[in-house]
Protein backbone atom coordinates (compact mmCIF):
# COMPACT_ATOMS: atom_id res chain seq x y z
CA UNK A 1 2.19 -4.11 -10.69
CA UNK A 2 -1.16 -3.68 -11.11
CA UNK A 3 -2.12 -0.37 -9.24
CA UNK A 4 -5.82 0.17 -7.67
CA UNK A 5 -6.28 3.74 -7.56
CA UNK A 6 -8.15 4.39 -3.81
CA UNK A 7 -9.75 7.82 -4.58
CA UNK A 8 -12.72 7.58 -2.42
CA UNK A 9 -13.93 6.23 0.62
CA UNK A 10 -15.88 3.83 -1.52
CA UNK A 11 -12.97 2.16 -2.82
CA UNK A 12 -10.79 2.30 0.62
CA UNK A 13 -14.26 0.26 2.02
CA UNK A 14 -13.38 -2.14 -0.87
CA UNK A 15 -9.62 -2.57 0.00
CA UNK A 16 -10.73 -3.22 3.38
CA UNK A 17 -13.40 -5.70 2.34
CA UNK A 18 -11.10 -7.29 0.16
CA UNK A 19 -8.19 -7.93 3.31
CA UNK A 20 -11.37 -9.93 4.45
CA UNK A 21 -10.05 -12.51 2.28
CA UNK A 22 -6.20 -11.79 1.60
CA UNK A 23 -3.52 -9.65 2.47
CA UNK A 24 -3.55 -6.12 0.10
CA UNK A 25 -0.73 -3.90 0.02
CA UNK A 26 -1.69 0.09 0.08
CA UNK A 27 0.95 2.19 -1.52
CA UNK A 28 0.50 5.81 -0.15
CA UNK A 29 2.60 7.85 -2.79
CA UNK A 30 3.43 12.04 -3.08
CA UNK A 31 3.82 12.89 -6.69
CA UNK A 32 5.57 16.30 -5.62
CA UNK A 33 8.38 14.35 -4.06
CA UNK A 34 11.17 12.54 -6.04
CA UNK A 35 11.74 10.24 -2.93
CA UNK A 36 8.22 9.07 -3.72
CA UNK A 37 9.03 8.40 -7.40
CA UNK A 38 12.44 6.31 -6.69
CA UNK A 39 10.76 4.13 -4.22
CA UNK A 40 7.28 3.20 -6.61
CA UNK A 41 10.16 2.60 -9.74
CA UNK A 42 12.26 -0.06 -6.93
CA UNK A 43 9.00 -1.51 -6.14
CA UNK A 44 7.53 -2.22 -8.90
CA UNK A 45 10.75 -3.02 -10.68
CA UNK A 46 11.11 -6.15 -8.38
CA UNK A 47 7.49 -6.81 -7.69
CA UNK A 48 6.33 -10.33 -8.99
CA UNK A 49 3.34 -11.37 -9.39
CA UNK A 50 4.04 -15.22 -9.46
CA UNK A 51 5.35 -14.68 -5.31
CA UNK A 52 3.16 -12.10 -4.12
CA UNK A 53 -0.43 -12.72 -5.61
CA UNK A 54 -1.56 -9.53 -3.30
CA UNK A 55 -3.71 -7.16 -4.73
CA UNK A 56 -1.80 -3.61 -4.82
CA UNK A 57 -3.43 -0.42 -4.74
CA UNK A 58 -2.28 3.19 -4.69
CA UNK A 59 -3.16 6.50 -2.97
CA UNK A 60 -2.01 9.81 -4.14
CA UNK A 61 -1.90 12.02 -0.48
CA UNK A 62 -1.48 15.47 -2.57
CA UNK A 63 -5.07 14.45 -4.67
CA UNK A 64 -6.85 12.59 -2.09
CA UNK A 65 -5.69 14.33 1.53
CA UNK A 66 -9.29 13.71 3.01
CA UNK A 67 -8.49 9.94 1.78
CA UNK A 68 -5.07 9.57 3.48
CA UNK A 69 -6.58 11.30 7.26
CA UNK A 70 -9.00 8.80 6.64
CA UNK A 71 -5.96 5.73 6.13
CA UNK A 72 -4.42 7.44 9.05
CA UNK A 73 -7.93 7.38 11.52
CA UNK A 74 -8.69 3.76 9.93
CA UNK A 75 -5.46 2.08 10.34
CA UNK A 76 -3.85 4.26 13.37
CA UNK A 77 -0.71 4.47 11.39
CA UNK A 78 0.53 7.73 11.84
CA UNK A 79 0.66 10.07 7.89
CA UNK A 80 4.08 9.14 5.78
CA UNK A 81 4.77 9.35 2.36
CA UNK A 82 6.08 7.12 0.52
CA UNK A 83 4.18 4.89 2.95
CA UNK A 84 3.42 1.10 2.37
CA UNK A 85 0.97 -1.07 4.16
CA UNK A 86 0.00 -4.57 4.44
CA UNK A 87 -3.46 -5.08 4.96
CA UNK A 88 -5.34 -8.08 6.34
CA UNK A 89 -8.12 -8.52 8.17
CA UNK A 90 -8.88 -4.90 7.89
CA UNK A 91 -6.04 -3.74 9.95
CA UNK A 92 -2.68 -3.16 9.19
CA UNK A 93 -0.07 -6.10 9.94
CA UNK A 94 2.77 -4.54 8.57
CA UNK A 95 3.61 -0.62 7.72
CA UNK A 96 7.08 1.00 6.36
CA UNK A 97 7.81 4.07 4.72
CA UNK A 98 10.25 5.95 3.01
CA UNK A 99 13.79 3.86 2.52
CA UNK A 100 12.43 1.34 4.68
CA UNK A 101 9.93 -0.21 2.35
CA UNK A 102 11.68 -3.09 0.91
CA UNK A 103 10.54 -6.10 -1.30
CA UNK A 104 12.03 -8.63 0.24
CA UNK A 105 10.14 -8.02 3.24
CA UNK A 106 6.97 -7.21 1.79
CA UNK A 107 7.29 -10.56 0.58
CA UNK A 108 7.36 -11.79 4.08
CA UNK A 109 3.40 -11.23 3.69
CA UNK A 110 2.88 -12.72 0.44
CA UNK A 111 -0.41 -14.65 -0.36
CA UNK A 112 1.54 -17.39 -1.87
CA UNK A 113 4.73 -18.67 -0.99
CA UNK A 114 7.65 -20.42 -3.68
């Protein structure tokens, strides 16, 4: 996976911007917690490229707190970490978080389809 760092409101306007165009998938992660860890490793061990073509990008909620109320006020999903959400259109179609975020259906919004 190729991770997008969101560390300022800039580049959370330019994930939004960009689900203009195509579903993105924001990763809101906790590097204090080991459940975060395990679930980015699962992730991005079966992530592929070739099925999902969606643009990743990744939040760290311990760095960036003013960042993730901002995800939270943005997207009315309420705070969780790990958190993933599937972005299009600039709101979120799809949300999941700890054991519940799942490849197979994150691939349910894929870009591209085999």
């Amino acid at each position: 996976m190729n991770w997008i760092k969101i560390d300022s409101k800039e580049s959370l306007a330019d994930l939004k911007s960009t689900s203009m165009n195509e579903r993105v998938l924001l990763f809101k992660f906790s590097p204090d917690c080991t459940v975060n860890y395990v679930v980015k490793m699962f992730l991005e061990r079966e992530w592929a490229e070739g099925e999902m073509k969606m643009k990743t990008y990744l939040v760290d909620v311990i760095s960036n707190k003013e960042i993730s109320a901002e995800i939270v006020k943005q997207f009315g999903i309420e705070h969780e970490s790990p958190q993933a959400l599937v972005i299009s259109g600039g709101k979120a179609d799809y949300f999941a978080s700890h054991g519940k975020i799942v490849y197979s259906e994150l691939k349910k919004f894929a870009n591209c389809r085999n």
